[in-house]
Every structure is written in structure tokens, then in C-alpha cells.
C-alpha atoms as a PDB file:
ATOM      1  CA  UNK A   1      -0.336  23.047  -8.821  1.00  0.00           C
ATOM      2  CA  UNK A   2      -2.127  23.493  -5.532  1.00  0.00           C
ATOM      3  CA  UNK A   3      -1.467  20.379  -3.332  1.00  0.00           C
ATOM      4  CA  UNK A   4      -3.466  17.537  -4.711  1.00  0.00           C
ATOM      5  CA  UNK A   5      -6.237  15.625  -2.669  1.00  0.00           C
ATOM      6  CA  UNK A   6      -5.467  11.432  -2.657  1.00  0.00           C
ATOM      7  CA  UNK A   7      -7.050   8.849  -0.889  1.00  0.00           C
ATOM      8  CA  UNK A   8      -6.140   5.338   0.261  1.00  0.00           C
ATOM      9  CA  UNK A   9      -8.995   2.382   0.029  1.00  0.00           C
ATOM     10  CA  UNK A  10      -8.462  -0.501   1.793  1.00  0.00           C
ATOM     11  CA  UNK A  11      -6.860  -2.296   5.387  1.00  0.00           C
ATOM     12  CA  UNK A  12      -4.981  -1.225   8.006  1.00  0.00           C
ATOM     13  CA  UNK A  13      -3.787  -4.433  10.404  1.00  0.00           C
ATOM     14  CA  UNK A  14      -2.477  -4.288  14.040  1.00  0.00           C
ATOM     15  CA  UNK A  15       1.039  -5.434  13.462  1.00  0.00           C
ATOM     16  CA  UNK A  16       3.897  -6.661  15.527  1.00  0.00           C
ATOM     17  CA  UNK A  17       7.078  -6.592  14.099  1.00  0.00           C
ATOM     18  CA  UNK A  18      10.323  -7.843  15.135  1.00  0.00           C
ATOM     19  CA  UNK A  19      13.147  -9.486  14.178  1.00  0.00           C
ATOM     20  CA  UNK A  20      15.171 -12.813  14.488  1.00  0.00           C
ATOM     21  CA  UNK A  21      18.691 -13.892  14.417  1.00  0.00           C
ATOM     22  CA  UNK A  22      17.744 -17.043  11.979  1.00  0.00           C
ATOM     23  CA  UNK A  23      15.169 -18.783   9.876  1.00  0.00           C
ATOM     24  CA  UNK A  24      12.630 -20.616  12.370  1.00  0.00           C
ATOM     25  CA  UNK A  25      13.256 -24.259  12.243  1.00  0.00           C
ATOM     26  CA  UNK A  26      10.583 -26.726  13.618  1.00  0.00           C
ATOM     27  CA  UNK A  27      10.363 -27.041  16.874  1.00  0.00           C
ATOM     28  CA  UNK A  28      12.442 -23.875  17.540  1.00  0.00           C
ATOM     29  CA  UNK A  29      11.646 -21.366  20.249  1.00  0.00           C
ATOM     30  CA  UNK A  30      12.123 -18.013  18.498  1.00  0.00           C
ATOM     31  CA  UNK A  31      12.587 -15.092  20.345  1.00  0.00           C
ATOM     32  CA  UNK A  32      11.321 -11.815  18.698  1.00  0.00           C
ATOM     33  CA  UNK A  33      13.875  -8.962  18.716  1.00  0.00           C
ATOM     34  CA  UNK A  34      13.013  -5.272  19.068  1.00  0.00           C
ATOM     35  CA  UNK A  35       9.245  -5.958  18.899  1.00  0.00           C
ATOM     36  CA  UNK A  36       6.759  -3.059  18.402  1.00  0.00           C
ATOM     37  CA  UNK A  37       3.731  -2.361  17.142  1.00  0.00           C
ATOM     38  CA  UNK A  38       2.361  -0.408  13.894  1.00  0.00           C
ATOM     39  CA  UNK A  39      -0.432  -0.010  12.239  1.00  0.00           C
ATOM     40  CA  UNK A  40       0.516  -1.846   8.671  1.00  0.00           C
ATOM     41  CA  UNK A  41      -1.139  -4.052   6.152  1.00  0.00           C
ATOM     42  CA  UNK A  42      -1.187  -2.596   2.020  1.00  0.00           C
ATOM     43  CA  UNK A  43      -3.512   0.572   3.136  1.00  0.00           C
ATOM     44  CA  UNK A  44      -1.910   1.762   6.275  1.00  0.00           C
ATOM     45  CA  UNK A  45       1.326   1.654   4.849  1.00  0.00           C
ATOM     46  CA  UNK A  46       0.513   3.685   1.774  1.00  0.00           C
ATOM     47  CA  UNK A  47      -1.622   6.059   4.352  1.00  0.00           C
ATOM     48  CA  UNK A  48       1.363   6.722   6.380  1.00  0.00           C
ATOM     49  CA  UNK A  49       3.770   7.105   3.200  1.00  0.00           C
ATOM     50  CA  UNK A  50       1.468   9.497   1.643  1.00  0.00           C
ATOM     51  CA  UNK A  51       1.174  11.484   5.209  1.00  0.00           C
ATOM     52  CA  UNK A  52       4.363  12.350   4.421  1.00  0.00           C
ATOM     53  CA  UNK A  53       3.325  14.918   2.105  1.00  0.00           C
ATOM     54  CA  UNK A  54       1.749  18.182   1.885  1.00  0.00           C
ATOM     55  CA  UNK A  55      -1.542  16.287   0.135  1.00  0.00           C
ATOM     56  CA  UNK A  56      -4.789  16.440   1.423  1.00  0.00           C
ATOM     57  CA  UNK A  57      -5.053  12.965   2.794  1.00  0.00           C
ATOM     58  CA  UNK A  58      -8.073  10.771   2.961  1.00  0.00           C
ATOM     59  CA  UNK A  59      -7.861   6.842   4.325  1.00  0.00           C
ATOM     60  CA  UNK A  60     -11.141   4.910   3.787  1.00  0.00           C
ATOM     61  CA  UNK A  61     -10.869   2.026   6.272  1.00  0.00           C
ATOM     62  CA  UNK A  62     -12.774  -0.104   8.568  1.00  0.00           C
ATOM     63  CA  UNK A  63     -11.721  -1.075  11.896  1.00  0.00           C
ATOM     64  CA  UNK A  64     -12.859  -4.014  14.731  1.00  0.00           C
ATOM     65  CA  UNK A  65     -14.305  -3.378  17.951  1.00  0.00           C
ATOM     66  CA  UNK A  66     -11.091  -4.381  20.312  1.00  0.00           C
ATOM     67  CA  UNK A  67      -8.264  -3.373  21.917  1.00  0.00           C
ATOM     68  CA  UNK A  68      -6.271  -3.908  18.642  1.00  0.00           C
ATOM     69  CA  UNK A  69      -8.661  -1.845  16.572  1.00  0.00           C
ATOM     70  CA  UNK A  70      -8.630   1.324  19.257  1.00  0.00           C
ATOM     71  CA  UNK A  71      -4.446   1.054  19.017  1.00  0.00           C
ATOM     72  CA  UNK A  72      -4.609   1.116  15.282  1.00  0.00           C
ATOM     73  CA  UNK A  73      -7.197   3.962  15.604  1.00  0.00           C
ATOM     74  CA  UNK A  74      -5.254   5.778  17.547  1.00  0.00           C
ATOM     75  CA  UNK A  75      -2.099   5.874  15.399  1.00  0.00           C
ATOM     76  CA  UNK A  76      -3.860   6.570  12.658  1.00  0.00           C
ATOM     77  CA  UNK A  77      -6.029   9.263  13.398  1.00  0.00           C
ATOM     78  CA  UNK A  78      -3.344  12.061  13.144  1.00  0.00           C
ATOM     79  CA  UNK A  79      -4.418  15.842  13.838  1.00  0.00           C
ATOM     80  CA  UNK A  80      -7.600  16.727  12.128  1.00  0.00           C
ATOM     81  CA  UNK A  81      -6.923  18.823   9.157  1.00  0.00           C
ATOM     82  CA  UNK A  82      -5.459  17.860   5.936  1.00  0.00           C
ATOM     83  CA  UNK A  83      -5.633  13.732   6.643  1.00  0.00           C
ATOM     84  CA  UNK A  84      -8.487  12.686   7.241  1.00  0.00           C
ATOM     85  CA  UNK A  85      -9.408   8.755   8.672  1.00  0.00           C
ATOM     86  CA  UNK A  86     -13.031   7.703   7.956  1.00  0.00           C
ATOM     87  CA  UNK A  87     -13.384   4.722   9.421  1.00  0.00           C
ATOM     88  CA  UNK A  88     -16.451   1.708   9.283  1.00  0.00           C
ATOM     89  CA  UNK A  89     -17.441  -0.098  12.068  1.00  0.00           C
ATOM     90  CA  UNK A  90     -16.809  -4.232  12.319  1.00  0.00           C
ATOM     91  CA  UNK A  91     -18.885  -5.696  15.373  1.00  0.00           C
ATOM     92  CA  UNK A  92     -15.675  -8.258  14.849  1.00  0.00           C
ATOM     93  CA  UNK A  93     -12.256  -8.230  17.120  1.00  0.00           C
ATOM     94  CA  UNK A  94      -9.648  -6.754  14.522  1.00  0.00           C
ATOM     95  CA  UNK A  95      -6.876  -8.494  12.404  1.00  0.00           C
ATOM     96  CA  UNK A  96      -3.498  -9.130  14.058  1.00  0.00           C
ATOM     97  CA  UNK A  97      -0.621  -9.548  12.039  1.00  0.00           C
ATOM     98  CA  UNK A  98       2.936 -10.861  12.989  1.00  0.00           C
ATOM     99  CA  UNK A  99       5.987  -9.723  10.973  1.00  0.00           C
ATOM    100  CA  UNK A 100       9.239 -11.295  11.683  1.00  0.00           C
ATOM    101  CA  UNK A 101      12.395 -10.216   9.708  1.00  0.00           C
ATOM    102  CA  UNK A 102      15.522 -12.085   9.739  1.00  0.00           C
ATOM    103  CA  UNK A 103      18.898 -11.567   9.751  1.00  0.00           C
ATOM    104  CA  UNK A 104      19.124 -11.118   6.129  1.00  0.00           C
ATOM    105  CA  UNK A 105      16.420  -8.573   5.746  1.00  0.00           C
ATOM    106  CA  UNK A 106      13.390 -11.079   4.438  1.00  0.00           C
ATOM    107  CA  UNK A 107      10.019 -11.128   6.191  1.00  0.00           C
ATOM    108  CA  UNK A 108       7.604 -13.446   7.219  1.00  0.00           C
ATOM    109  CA  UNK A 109       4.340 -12.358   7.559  1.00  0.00           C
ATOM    110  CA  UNK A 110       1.564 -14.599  10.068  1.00  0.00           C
ATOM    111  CA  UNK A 111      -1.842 -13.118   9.474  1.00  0.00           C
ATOM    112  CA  UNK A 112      -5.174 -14.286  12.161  1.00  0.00           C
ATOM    113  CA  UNK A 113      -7.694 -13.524   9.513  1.00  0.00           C
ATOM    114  CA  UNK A 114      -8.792 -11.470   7.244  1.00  0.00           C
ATOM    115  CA  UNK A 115      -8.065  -8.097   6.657  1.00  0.00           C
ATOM    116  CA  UNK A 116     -11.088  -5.669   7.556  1.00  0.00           C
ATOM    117  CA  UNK A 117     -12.264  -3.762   4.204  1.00  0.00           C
ATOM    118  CA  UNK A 118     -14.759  -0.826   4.160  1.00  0.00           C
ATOM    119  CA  UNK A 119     -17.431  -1.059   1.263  1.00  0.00           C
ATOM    120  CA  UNK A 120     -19.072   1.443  -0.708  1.00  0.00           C
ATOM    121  CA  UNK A 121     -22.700   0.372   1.799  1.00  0.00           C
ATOM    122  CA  UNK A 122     -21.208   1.964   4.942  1.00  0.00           C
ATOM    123  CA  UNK A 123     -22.173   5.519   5.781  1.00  0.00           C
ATOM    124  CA  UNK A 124     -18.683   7.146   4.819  1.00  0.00           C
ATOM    125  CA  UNK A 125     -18.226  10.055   2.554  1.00  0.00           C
ATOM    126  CA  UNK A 126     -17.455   8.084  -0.435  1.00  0.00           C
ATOM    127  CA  UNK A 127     -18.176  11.539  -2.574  1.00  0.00           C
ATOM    128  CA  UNK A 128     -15.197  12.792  -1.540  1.00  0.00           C
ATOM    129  CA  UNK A 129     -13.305  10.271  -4.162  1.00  0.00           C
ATOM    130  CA  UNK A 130     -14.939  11.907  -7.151  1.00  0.00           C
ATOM    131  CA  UNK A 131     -13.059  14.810  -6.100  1.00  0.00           C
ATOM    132  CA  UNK A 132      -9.600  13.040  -5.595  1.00  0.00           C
ATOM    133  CA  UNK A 133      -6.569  13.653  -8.108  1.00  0.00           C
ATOM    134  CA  UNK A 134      -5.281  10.215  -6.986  1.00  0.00           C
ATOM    135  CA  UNK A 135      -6.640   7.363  -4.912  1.00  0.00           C
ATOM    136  CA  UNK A 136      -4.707   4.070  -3.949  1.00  0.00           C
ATOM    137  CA  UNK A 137      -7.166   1.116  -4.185  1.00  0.00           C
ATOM    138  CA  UNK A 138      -6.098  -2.557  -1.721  1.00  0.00           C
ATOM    139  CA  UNK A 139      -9.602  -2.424  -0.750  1.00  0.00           C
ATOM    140  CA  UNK A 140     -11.654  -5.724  -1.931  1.00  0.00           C
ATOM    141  CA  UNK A 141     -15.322  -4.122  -2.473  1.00  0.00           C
ATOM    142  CA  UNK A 142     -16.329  -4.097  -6.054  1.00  0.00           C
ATOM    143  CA  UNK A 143     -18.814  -1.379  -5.368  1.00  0.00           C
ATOM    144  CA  UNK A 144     -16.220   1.265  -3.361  1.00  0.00           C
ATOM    145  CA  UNK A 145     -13.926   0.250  -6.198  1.00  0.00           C
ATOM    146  CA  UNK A 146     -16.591   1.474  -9.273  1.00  0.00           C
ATOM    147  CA  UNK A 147     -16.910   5.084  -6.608  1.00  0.00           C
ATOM    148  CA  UNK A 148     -12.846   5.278  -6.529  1.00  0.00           C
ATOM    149  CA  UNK A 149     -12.784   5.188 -10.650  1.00  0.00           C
ATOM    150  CA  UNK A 150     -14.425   8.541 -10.473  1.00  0.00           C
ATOM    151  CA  UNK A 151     -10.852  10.098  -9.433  1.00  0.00           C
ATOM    152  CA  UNK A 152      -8.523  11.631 -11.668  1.00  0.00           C
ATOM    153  CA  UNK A 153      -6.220   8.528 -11.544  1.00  0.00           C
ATOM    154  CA  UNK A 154      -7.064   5.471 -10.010  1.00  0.00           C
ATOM    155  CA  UNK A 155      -3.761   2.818  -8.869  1.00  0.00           C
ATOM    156  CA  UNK A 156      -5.097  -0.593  -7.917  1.00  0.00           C
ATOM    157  CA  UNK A 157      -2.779  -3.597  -6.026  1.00  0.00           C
ATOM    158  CA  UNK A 158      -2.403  -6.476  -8.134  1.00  0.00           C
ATOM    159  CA  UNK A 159      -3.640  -8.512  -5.275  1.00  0.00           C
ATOM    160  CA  UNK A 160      -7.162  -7.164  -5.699  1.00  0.00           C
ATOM    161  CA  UNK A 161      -7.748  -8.982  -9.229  1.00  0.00           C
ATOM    162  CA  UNK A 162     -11.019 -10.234  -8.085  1.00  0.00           C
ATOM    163  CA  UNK A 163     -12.676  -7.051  -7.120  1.00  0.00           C
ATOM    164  CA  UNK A 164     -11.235  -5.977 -10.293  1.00  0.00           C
ATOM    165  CA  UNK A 165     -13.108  -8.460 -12.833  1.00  0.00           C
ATOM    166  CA  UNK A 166     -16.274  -7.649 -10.026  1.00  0.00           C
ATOM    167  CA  UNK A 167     -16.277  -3.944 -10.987  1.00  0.00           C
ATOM    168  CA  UNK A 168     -14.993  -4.213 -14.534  1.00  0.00           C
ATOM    169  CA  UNK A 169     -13.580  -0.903 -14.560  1.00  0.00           C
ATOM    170  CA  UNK A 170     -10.186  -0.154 -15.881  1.00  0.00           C
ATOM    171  CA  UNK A 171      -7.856   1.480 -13.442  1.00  0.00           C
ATOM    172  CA  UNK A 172      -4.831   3.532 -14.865  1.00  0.00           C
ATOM    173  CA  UNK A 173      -2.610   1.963 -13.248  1.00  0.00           C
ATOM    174  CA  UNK A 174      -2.301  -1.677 -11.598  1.00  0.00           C
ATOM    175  CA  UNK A 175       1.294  -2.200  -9.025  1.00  0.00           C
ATOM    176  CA  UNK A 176       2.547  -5.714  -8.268  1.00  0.00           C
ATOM    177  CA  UNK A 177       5.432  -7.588  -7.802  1.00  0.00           C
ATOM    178  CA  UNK A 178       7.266  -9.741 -10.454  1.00  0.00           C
ATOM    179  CA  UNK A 179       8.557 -12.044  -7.786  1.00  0.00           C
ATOM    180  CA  UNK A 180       4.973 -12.891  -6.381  1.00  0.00           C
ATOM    181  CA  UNK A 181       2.602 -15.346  -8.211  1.00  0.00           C
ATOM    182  CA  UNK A 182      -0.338 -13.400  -6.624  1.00  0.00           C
ATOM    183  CA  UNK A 183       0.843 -10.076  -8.372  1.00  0.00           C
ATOM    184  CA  UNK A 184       2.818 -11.059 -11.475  1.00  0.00           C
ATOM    185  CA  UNK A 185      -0.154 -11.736 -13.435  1.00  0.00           C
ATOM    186  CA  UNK A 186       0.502 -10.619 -17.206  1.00  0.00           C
ATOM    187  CA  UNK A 187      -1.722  -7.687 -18.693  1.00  0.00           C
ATOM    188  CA  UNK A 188      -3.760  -9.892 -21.108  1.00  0.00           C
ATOM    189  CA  UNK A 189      -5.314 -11.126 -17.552  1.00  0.00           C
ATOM    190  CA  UNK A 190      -7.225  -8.105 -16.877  1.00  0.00           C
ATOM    191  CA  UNK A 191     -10.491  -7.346 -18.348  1.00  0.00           C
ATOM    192  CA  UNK A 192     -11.197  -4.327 -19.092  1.00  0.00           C
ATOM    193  CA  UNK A 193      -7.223  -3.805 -19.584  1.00  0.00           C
ATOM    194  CA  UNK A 194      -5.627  -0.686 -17.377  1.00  0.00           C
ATOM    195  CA  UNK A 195      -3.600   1.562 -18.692  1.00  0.00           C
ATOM    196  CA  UNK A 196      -0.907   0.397 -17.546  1.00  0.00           C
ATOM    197  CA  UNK A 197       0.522  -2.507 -15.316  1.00  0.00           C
ATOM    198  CA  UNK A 198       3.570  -1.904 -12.900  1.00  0.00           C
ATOM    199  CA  UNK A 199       5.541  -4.715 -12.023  1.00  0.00           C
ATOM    200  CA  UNK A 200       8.192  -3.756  -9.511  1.00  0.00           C
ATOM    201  CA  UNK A 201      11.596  -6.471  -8.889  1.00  0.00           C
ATOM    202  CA  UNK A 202      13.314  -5.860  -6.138  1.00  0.00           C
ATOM    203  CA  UNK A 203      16.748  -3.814  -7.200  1.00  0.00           C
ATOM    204  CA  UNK A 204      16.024  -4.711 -11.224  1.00  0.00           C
ATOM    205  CA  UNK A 205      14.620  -1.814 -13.447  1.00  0.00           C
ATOM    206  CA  UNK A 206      10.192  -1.848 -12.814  1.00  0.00           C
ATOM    207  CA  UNK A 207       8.372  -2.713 -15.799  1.00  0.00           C
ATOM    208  CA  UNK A 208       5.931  -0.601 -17.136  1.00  0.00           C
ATOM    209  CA  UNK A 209       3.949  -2.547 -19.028  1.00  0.00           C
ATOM    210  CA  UNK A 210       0.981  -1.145 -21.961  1.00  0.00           C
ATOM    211  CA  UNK A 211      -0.873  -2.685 -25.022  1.00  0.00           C
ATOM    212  CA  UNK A 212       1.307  -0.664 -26.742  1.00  0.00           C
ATOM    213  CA  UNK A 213       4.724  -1.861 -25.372  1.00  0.00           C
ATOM    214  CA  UNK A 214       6.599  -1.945 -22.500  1.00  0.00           C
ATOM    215  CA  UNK A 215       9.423   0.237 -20.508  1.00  0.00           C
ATOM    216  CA  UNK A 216      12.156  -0.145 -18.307  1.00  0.00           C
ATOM    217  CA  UNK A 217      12.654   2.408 -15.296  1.00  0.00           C
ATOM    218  CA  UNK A 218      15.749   1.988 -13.345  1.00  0.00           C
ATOM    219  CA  UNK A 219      15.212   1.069  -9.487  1.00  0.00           C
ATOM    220  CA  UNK A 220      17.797   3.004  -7.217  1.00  0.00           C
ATOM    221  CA  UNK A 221      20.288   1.822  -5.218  1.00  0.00           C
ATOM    222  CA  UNK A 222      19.395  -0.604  -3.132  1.00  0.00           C
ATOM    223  CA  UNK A 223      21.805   0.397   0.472  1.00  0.00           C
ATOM    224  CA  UNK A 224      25.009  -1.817   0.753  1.00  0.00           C
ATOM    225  CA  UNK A 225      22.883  -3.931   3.616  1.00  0.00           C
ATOM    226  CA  UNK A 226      19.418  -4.629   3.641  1.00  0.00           C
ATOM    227  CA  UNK A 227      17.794  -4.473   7.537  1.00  0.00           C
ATOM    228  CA  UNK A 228      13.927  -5.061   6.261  1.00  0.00           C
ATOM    229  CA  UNK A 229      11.759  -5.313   3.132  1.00  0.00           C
ATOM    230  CA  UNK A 230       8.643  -5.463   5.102  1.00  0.00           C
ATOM    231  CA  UNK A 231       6.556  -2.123   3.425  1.00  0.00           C
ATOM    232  CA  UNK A 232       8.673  -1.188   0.245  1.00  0.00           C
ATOM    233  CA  UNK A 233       6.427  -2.143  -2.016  1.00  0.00           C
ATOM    234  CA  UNK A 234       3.596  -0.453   0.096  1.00  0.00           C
ATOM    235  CA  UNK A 235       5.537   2.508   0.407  1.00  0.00           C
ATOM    236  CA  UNK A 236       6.511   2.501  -3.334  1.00  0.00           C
ATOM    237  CA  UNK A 237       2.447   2.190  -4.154  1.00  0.00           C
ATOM    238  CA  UNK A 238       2.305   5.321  -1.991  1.00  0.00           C
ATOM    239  CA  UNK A 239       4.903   7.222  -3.250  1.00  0.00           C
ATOM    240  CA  UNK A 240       3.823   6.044  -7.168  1.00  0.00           C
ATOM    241  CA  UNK A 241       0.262   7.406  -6.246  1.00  0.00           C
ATOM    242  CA  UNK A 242       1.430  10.888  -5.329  1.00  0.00           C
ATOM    243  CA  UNK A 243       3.497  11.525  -7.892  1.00  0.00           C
ATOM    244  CA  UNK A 244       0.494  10.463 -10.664  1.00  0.00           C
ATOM    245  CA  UNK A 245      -1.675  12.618  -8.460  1.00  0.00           C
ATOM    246  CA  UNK A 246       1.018  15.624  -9.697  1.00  0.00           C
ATOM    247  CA  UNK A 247       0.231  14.799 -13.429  1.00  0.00           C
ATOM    248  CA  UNK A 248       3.524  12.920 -14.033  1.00  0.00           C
ATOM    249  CA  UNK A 249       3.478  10.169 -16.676  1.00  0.00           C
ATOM    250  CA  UNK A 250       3.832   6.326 -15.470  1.00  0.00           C
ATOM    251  CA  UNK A 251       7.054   5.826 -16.086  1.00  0.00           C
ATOM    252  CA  UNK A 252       8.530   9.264 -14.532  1.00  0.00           C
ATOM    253  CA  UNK A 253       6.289   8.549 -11.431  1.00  0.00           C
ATOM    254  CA  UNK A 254       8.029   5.087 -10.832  1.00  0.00           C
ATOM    255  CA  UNK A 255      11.552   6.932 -11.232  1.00  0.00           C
ATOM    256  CA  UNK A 256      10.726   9.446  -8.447  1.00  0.00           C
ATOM    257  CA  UNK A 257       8.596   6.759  -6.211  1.00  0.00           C
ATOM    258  CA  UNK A 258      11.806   4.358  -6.345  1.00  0.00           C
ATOM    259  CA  UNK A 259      13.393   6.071  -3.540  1.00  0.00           C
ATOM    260  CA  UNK A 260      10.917   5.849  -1.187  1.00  0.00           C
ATOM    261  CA  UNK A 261      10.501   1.846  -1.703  1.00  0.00           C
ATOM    262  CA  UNK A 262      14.502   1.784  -1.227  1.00  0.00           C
ATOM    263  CA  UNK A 263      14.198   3.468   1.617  1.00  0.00           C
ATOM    264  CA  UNK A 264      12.009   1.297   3.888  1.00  0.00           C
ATOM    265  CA  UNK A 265      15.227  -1.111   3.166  1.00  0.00           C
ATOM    266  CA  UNK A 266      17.924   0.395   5.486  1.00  0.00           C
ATOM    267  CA  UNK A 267      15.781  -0.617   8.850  1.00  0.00           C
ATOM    268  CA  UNK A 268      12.914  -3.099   9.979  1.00  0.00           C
ATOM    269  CA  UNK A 269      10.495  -0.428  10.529  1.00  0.00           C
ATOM    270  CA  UNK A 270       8.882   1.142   7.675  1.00  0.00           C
ATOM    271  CA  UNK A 271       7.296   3.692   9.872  1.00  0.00           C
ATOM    272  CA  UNK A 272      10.826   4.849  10.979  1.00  0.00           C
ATOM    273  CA  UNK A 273      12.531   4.824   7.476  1.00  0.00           C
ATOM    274  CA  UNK A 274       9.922   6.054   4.987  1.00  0.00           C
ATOM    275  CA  UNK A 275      11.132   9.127   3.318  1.00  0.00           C
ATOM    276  CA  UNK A 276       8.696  12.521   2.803  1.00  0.00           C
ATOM    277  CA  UNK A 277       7.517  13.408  -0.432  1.00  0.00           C
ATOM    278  CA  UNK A 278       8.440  16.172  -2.389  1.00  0.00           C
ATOM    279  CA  UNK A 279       6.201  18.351  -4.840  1.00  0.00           C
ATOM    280  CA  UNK A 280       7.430  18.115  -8.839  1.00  0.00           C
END
């Protein structure tokens, strides 16, 4: 098939990300190792996995009026062409996030507010979603959510369960985690019920979960150390997106989007370890 045309929904935060030797103890002065920026959150992470494609690319975003919104904008708004950033205007300064990830790989994420969420009221092309094979959904309008339903396939993030019930729409496929109470949510708890629900665990098989029945896909390999978990799952939402976007069932999308969430794991930097997509 031609290359498909996805778009991400949803936030991208000003993040600084570092490391530590240790768990913070109170009272401890922690020093924050190889610190840099990126522009992460659920949304930019996706964005940047799915840049790594040949897709047409389209992020739906909203950004603050600061110096932390103009560096995200900046990263984000690669050369004009086939990924496009439309962007809606917050009269607000812009999230910052802190990620610190310790010695044994595990992150900690401090947040200043909430994320910044376009909605289907601002003045972006939201037409261009009808016309989408795929779009990834971590947005938290109800009304941008009932426009991105009009794609071919729609994935939604566990995490936005409330703009879910808002729109009552049923998505084809909702990602979580197993290990986190605000994604492991069984699939009687949606309403309408999506087509399927995707509960990734770490290096144990993903479930694929139906009315029907449920499946087992294998997870890969996880590498013999583990630098940083901080955007596997975001990558893996990516990566799962594309591949549905292709016309691949549920269960073989999670088999070829496994890699890419594994991947994120051999540094601290998602941005620096995310591997590119690949065309069934």
C-alpha cells in the first residue's frame, strides 16, 4: 500500500531527563546526571516514534506561550512536508516535566501541571482525521475524540477513560499497562466496548483482550540491562498505531510494535534509542 497517513492527538511536555545513582531519600540532595531536554509526555513520544517512518505524519497539539513552549515547538516542528505539527494556542506558560531514572532503569516522573490538550473548538484542520488510516488518541477532549473516530482505526490510551465515557464512541483499540491501576482497567469498564483492549507487562507476553476471548503475544527480549523505561510504552503505542494503520490484525501489530517498546530500554533517552519503522 501507498504510505499510510496517521495522526497523534494529544500533549507534548517540556521534559528534563536525567538520571541518578540511587532512590531519593528525604532530605537528600540529588544531583541529576546527564540532564537534557526533550519534548515528551504520551503524544510527543508517539509523534517522534511514528516520525520514524515513511507515514504522512500529523500531531494535533497545543502549546503555552513561554520559553518552554517555543523549545518544544521547535523540536517538534521538523521540515515541512510529510509531518505536519498543528498546534493551538494556550495564553498559559507550558507544562514542565522532570524525569529522573535510577540506577536500575525505573523512572520517576514530577509533573508542574497539567498537560496542555488541543480540542476539537480550536481553529486546526481537524478534517484531516477523517482522512487518516490510523490516529493515536492521549488527548482528553471528548469532542476532538468523536472527529478522530472518523479514521480508519482509532487507538486510544487507557489513561483517557473519561473522555472516553464523554464521547461514547468505541475505539478499536484501547493500550495500557497491566502494572498501572490507571490503565489496567478490565474491558467490561468501557462503554461502548472497543474492539479490543491491549494490556502491555513489561517483558511478559501483551494481552489482547476481546468479548470474544483473549490472546497472548510474546514481548521480545528485554536487553541483558535495562538503562531507562521512561517512553516504551509511548513508543510501543506508536509503533502499535503504524502497524494497524498497514491493515495488520491486533495481535500481529503488537508482535511487530514489541521491538520498538524494547528498544527505548537499552538507554535513558527515548529520543536516542527509538528504532524506525518498517513497512509490512
Amino acid at each position: 500500500m501507498a504510505a499510510p497517513r496517521i495522526a497523534v492527538v494529544g500533549h507534548v511536555e517540556h521534559v528534563t531527563l536525567g538520571r541518578t545513582e540511587g532512590v531519593p531519600q528525604p532530605g537528600d540532595i540529588v544531583h541529576l546526571l546527564d540532564a537534557r531536554f526533550l519534548p515528551g509526555g504520551g503524544g510527543g513520544l508517539a509523534f517522534a516514534q511514528l516520525c520514524r517512518s515513511d507515514a504522512e505524519i500529523h500531531l494535533f497539539t497545543a502549546l503555552g506561550h513561554d520559553a518552554a513552549a517555543r523549545a518544544v515547538e521547535e523540536r517538534i516542528r521538523v521540515a515541512p512536508g510529510r509531518v505536519q505539527v498543528h498546534a493551538a494556542a494556550r495564553a498559559v506558560d507550558h507544562p514542565r516535566v522532570v524525569v529522573v531514572v535510577d540506577a536500575e532503569g525505573r523512572r520517576t516522573i514530577i509533573v508542574t501541571g497539567a498537560p496542555l490538550q488541543p480540542a476539537a473548538t480550536d481553529p486546526l484542520p481537524w478534517s484531516i482525521l477523517a482522512g487518516c488510516d490510523a490516529v493515536y488518541f492521549t488527548g482528553a477532549d471528548p469532542e476532538s475524540l468523536r472527529l478522530a473516530r472518523a479514521a480508519r482505526r482509532l487507538v486510544v490510551t487507557a489513561r483517557r477513560g473519561a473522555a472516553l465515557r464523554a464521547a461514547a464512541i468505541a475505539p478499536d483499540v484501547v493500550i495500557g499497562s497491566a502494572s498501572d491501576p490507571r490503565e489496567n482497567a478490565p474491558l467490561d469498564a468501557y462503554d461502548p466496548c472497543p474492539g479490543a483492549l491491549v494490556l502491555t507487562d513489561g517483558p511478559r507476553p501483551v494481552r489482547v483482550l476481546r468479548p470474544g476471548g483473549a490472546a497472548l503475544v510474546d514481548a521480545p527480549p528485554a536487553p541483558d540491562r535495562v538503562l531507562g523505561e521512561y517512553g516504551a510504552g509511548d513508543s510501543f503505542a506508536g509503533a502499535l498505531t503504524f502497524y494497524l494503520a498497514h491493515g495488520l490484525s491486533v495481535e500481529e501489530a503488537c508482535r511487530r510494535a514489541g521491538p520498538h517498546g524494547a528498544a527505548v530500554l537499552r538507554g535513558i533517552d527515548p529520543l536516542e534509542t527509538q528504532s524506525g519503522l518498517i513497512a509490512p
